[in-house]
Each structure stands twice: as C-alpha cells, then as structure tokens.
PDB file of N, CA and C in Angstrom:
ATOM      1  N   UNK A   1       0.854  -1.174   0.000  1.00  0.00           N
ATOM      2  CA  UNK A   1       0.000   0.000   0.000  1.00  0.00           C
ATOM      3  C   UNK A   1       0.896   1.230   0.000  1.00  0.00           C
ATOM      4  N   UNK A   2       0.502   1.976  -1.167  1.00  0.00           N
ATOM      5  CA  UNK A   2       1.789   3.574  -1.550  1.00  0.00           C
ATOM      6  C   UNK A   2       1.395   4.287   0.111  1.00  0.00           C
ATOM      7  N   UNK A   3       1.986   4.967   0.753  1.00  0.00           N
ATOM      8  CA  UNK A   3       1.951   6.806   1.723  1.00  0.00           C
ATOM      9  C   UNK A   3       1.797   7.662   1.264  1.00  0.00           C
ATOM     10  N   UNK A   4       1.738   7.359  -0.542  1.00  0.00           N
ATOM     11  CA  UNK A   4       1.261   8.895  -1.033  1.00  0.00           C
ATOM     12  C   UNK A   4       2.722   9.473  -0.327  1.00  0.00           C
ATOM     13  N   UNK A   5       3.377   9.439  -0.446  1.00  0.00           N
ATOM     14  CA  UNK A   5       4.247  10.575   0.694  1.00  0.00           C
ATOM     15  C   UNK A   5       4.720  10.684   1.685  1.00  0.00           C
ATOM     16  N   UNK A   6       3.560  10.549   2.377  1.00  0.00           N
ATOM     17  CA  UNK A   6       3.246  10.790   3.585  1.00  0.00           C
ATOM     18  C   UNK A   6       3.863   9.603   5.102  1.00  0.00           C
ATOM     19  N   UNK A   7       4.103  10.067   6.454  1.00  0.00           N
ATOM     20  CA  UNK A   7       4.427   8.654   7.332  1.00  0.00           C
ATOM     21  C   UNK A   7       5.639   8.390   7.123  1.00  0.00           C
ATOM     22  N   UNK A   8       6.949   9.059   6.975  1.00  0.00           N
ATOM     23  CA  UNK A   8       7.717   9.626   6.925  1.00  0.00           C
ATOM     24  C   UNK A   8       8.899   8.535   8.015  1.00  0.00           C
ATOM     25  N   UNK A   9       7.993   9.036   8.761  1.00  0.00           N
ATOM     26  CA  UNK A   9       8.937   8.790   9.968  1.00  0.00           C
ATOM     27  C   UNK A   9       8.660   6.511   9.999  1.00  0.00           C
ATOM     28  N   UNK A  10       7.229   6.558   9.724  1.00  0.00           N
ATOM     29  CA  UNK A  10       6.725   5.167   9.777  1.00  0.00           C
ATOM     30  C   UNK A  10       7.653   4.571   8.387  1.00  0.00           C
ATOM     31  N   UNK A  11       7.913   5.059   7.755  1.00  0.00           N
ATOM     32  CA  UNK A  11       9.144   4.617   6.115  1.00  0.00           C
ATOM     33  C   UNK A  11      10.062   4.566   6.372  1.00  0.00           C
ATOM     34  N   UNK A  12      10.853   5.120   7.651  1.00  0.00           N
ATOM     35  CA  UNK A  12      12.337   5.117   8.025  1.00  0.00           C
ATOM     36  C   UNK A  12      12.495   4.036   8.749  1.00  0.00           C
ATOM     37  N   UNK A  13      11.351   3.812   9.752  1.00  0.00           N
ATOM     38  CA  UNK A  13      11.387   2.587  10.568  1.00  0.00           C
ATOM     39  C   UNK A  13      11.545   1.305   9.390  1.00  0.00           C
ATOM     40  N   UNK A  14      10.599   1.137   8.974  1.00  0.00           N
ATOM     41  CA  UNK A  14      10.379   0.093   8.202  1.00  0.00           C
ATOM     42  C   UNK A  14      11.398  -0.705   7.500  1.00  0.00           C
ATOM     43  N   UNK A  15      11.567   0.620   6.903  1.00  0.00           N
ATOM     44  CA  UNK A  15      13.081   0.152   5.695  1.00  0.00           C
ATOM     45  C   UNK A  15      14.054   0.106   6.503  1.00  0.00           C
ATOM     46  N   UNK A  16      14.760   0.412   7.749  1.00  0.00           N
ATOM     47  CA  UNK A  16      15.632   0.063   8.563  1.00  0.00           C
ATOM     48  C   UNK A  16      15.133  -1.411   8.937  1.00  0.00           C
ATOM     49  N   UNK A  17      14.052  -1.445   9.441  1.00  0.00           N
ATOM     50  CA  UNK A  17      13.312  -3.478  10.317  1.00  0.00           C
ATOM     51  C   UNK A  17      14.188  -4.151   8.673  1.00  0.00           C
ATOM     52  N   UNK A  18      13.311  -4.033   7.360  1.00  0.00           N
ATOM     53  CA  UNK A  18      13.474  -4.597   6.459  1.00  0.00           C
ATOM     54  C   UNK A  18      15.501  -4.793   6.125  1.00  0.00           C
ATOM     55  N   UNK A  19      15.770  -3.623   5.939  1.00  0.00           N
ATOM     56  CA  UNK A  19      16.995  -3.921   5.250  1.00  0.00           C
ATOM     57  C   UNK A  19      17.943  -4.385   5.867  1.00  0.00           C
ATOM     58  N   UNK A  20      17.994  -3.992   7.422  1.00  0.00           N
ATOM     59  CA  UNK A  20      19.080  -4.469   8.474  1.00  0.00           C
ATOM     60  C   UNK A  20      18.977  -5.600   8.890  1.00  0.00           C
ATOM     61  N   UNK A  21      17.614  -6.273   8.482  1.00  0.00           N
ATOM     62  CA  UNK A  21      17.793  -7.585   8.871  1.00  0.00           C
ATOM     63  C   UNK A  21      18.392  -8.361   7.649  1.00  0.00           C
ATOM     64  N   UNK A  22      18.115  -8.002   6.617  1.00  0.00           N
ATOM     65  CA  UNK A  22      19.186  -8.311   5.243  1.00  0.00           C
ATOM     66  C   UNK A  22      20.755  -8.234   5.385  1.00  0.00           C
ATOM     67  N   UNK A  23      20.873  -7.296   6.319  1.00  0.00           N
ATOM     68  CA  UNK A  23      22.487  -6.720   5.975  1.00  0.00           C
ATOM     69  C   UNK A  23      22.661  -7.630   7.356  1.00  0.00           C
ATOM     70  N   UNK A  24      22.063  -7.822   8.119  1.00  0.00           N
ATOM     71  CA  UNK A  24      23.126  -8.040   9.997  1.00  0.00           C
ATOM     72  C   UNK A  24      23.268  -9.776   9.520  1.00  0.00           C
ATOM     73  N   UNK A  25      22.013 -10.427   8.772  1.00  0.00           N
ATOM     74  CA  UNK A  25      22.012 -11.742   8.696  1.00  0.00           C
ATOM     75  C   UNK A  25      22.805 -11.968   7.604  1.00  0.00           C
ATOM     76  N   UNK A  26      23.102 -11.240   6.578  1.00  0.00           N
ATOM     77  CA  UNK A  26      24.219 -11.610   5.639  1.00  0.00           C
ATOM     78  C   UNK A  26      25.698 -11.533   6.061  1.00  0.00           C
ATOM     79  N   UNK A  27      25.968 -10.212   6.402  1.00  0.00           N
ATOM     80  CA  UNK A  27      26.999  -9.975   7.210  1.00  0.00           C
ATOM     81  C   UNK A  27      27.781 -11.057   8.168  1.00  0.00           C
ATOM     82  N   UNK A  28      26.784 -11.092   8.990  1.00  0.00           N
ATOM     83  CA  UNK A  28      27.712 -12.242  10.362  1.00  0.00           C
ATOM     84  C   UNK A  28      27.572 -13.263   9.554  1.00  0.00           C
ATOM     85  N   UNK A  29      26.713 -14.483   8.355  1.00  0.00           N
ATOM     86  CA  UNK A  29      26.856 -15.374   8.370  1.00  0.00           C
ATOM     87  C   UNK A  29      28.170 -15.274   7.620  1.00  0.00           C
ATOM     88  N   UNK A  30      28.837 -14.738   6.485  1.00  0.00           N
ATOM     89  CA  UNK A  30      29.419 -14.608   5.925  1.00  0.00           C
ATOM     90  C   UNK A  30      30.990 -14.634   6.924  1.00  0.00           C
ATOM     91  N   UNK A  31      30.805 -13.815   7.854  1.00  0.00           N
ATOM     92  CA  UNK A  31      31.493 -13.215   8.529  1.00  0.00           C
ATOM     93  C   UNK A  31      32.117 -14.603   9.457  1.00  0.00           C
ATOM     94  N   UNK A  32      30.939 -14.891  10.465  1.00  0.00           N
ATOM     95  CA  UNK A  32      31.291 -15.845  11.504  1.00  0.00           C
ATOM     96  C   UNK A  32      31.185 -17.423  11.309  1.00  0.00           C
ATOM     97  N   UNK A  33      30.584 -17.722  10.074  1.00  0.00           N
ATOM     98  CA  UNK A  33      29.165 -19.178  10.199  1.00  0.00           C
ATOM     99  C   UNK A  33      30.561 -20.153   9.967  1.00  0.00           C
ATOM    100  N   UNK A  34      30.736 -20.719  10.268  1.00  0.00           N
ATOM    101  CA  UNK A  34      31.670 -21.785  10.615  1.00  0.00           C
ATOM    102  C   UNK A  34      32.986 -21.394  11.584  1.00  0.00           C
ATOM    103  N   UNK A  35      33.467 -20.493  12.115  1.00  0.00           N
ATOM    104  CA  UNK A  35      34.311 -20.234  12.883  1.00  0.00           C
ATOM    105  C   UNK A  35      33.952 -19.869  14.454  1.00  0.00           C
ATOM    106  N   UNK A  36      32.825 -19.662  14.531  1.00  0.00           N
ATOM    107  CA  UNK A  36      32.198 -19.763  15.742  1.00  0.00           C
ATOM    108  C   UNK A  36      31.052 -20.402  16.040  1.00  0.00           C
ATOM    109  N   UNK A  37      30.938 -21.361  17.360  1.00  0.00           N
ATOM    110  CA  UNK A  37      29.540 -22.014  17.278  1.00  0.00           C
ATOM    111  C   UNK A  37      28.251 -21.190  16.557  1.00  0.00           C
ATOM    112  N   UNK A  38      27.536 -22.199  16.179  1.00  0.00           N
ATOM    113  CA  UNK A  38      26.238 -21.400  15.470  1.00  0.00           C
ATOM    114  C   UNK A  38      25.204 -20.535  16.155  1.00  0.00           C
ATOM    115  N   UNK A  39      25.286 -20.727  18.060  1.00  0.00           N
ATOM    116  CA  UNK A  39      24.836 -20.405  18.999  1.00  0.00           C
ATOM    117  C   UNK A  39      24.917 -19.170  18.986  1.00  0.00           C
ATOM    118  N   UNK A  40      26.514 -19.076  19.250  1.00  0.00           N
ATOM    119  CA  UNK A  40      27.052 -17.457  18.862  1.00  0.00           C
ATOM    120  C   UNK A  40      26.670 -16.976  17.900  1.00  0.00           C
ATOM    121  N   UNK A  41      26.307 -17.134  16.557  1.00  0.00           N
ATOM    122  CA  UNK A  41      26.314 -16.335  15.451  1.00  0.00           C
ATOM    123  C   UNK A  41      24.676 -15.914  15.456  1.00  0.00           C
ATOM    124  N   UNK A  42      23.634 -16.960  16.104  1.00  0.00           N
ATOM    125  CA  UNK A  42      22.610 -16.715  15.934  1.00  0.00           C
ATOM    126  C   UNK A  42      22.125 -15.516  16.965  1.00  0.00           C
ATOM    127  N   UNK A  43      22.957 -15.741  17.909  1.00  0.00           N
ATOM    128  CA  UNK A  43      22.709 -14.862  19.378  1.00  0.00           C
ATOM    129  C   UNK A  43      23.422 -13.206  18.556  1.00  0.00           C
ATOM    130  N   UNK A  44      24.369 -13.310  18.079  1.00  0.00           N
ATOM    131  CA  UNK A  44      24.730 -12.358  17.380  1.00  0.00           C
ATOM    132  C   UNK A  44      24.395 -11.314  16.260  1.00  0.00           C
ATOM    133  N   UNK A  45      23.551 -12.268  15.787  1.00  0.00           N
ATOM    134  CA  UNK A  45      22.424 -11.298  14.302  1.00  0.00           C
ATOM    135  C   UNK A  45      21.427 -11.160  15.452  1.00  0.00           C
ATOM    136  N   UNK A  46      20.989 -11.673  16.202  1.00  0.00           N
ATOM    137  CA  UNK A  46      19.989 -10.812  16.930  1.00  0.00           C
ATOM    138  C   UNK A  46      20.451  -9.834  17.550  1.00  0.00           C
ATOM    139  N   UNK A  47      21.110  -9.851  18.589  1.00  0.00           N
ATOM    140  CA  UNK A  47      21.604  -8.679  19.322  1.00  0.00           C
ATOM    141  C   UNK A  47      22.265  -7.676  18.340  1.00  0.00           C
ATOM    142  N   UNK A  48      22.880  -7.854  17.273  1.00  0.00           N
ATOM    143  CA  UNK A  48      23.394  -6.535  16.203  1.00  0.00           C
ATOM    144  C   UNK A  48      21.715  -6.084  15.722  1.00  0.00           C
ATOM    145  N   UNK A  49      20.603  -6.867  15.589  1.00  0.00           N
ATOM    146  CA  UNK A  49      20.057  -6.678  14.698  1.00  0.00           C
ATOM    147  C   UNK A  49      19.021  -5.835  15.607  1.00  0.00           C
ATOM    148  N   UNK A  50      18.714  -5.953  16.766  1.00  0.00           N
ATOM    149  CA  UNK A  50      17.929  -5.256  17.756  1.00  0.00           C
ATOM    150  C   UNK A  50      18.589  -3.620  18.118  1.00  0.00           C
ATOM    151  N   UNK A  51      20.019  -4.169  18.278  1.00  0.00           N
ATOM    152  CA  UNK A  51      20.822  -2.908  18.130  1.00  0.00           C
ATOM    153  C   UNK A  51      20.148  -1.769  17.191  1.00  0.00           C
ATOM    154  N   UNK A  52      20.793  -1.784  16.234  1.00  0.00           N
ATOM    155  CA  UNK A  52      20.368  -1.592  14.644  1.00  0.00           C
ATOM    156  C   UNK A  52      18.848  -0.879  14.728  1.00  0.00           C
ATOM    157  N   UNK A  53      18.208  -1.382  15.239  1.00  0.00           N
ATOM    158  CA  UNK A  53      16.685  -0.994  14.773  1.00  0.00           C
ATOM    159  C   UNK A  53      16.879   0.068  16.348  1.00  0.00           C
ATOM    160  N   UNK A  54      17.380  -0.539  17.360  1.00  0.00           N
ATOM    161  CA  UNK A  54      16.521   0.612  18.392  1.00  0.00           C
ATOM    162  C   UNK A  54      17.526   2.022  18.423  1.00  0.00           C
ATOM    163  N   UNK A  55      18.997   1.803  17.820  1.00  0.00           N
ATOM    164  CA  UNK A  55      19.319   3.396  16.916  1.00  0.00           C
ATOM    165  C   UNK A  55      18.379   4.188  16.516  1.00  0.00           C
ATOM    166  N   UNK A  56      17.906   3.203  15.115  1.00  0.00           N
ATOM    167  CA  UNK A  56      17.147   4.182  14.778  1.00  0.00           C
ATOM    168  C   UNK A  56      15.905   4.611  15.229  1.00  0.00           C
ATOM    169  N   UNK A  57      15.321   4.262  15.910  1.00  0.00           N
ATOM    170  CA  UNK A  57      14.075   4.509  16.760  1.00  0.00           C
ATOM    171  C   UNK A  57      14.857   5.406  17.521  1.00  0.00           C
ATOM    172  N   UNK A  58      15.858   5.746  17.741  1.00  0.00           N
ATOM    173  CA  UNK A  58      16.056   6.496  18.852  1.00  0.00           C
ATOM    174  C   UNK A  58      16.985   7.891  18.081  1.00  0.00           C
ATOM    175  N   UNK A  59      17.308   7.724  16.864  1.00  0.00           N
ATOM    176  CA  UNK A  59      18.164   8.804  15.967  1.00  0.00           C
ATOM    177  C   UNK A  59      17.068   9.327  15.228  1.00  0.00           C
ATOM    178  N   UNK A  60      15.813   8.674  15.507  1.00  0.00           N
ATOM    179  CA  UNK A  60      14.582   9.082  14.527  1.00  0.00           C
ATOM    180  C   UNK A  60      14.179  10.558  14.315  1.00  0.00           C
ATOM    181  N   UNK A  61      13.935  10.955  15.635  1.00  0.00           N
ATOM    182  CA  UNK A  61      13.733  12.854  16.279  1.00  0.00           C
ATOM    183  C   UNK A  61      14.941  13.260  14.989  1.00  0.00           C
ATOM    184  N   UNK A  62      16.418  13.116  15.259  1.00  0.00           N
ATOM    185  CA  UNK A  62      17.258  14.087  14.352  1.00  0.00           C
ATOM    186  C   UNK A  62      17.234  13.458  12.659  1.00  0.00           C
ATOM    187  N   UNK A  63      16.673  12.578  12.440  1.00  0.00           N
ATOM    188  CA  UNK A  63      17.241  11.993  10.764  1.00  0.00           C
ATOM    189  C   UNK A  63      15.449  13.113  10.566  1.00  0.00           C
ATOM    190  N   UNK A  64      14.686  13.201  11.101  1.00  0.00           N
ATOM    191  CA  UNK A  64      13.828  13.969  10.249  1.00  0.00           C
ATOM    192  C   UNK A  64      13.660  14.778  10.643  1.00  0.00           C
ATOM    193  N   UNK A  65      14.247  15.408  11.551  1.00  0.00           N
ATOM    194  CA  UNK A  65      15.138  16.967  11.509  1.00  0.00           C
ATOM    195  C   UNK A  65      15.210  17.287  10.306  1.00  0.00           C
ATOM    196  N   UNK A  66      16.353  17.010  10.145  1.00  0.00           N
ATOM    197  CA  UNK A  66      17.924  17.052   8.952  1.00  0.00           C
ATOM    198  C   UNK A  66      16.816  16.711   7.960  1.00  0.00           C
ATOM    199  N   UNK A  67      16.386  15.632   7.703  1.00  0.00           N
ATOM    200  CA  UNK A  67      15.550  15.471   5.963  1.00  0.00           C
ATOM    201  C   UNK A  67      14.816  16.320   6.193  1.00  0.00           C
ATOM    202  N   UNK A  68      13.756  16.809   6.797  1.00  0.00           N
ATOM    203  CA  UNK A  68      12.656  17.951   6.593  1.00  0.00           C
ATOM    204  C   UNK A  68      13.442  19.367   6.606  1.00  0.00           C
ATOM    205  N   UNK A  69      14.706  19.450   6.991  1.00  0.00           N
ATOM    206  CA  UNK A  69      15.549  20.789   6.589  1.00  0.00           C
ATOM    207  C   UNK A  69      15.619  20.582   4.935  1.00  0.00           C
ATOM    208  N   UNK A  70      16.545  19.606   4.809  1.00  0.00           N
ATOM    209  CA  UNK A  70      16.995  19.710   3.415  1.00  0.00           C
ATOM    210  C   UNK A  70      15.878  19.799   3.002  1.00  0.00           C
ATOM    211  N   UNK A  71      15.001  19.429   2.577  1.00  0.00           N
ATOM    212  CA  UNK A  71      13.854  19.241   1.988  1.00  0.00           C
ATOM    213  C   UNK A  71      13.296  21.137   1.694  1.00  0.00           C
ATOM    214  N   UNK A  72      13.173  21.661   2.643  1.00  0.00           N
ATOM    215  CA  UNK A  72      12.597  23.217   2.886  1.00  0.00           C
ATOM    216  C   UNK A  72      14.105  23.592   2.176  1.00  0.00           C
ATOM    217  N   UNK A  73      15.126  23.777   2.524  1.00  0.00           N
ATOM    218  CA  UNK A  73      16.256  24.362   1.792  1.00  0.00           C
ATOM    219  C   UNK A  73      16.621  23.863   0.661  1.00  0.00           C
ATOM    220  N   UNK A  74      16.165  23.029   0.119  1.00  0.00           N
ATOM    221  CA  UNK A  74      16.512  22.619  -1.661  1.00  0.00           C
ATOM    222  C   UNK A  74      15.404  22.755  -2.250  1.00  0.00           C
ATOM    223  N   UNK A  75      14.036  22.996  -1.377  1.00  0.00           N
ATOM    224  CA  UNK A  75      12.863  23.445  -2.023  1.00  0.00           C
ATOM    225  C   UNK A  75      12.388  21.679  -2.955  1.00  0.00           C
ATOM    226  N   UNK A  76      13.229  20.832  -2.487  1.00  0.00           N
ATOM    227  CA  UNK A  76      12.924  19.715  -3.660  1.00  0.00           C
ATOM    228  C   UNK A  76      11.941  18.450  -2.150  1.00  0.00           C
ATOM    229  N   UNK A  77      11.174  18.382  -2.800  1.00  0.00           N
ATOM    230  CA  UNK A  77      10.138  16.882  -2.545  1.00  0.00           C
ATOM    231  C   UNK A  77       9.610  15.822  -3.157  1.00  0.00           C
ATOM    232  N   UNK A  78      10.159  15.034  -4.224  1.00  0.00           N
ATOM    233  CA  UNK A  78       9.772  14.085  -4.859  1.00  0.00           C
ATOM    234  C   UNK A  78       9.147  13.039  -4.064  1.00  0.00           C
ATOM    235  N   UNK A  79       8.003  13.104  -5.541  1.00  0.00           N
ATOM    236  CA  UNK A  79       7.439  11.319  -4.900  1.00  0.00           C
ATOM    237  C   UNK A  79       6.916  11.164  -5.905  1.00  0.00           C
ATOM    238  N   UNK A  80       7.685  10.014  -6.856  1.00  0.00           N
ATOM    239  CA  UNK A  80       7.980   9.089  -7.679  1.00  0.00           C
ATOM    240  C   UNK A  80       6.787   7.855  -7.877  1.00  0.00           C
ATOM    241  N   UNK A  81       5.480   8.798  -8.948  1.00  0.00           N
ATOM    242  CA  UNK A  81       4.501   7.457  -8.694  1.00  0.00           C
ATOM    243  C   UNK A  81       4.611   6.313 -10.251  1.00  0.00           C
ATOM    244  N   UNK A  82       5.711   6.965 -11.267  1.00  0.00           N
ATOM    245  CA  UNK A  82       5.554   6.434 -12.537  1.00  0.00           C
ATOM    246  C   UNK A  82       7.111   5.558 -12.165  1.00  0.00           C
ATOM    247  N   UNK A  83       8.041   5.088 -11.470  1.00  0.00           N
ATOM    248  CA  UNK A  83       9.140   4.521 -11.321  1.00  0.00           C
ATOM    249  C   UNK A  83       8.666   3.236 -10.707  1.00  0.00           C
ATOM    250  N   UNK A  84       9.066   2.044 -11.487  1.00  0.00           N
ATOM    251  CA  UNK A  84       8.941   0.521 -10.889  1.00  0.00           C
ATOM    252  C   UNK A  84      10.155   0.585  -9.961  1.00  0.00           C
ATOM    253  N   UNK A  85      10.291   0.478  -9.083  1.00  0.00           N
ATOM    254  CA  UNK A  85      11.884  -0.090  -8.234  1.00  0.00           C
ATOM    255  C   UNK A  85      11.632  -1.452  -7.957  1.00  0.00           C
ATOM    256  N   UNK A  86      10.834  -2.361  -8.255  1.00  0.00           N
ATOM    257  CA  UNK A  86      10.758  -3.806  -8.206  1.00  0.00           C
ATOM    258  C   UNK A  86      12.095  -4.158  -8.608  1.00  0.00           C
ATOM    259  N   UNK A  87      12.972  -4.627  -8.114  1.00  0.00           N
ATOM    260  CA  UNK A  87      14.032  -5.012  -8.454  1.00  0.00           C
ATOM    261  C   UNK A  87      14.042  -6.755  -9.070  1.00  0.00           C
ATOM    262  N   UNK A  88      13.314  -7.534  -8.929  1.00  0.00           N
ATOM    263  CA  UNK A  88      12.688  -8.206  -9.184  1.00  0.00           C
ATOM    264  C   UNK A  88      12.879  -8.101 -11.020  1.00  0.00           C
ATOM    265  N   UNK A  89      12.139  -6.988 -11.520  1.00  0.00           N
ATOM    266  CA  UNK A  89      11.275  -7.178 -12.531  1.00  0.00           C
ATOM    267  C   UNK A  89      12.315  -6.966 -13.517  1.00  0.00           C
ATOM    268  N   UNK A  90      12.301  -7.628 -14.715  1.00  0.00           N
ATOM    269  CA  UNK A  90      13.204  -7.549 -15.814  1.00  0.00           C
ATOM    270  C   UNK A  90      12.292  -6.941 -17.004  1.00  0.00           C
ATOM    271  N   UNK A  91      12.676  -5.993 -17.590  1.00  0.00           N
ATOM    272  CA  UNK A  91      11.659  -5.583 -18.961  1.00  0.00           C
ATOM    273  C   UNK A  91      12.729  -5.199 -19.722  1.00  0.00           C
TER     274      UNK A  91
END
C-alpha cells in the first residue's frame, strides 16, 4: 500500500526493520558461520540486529530533523509514482 508521501517517519522505521535484517544476517553469516559455534552467530544477528533498529528509533527525532531541513532548503520533494523499483522485474 503507496503513503502517497506521507508517514515519513513510519518509512524510516520500516526500511531500517526490512533492510538491516538483510544486511546483519548476511553480514555475520558470511562473517562468523563456521568459525564460531552457530549459537554465537545466531545470538549475534539478533543482538546486532535489535541494536540496529533501536538506533534508529532512537536517531529518529534528528534523521527527520535534517531530511525535513533539506527538503525546505533545496525546495525539492519528490514522490515518484511512474518509477517501478521492483528489483525483481526484468523488462
């Protein structure tokens, strides 16, 4: 479902839950998965990955600070309703 825009702050969360769990679980397996028990590595993408998210829940107040500045000082606000980013899709 599009935000139209809008929920800003609910799009920063999200795509941080989404992508950091991409990056913390690629990362350490790559990183640790056979050199340390699997115990550790699993205990480890969680705790990086809880990390990770409650940053940004907590850097949230200043990242849309700073974007709603730039935003008023470049005068620029796009929102992109004719762009597929399906990365997925081949045409």
């Amino acid at each position: 479902v599009s935000s139209g825009g809008r929920r800003m702050a609910l799009r920063f969360v999200l795509s941080t839950v989404a992508g950091q769990a991409a990056d913390t679980i690629i990362f350490i397996m790559v990183a640790f998965y056979g050199v340390v028990p699997q115990k550790t590595v699993v205990t480890t993408i969680l705790s990086v990955y809880v990390f990770k998210v409650f940053y940004e829940i907590m850097a949230l107040p200043l990242s849309l600070t700073i974007t709603l500045w730039l935003k008023k000082k470049t005068g620029s606000d796009y929102f992109d309703t004719r762009t597929d980013f399906n990365p997925f899709r081949f045409t």
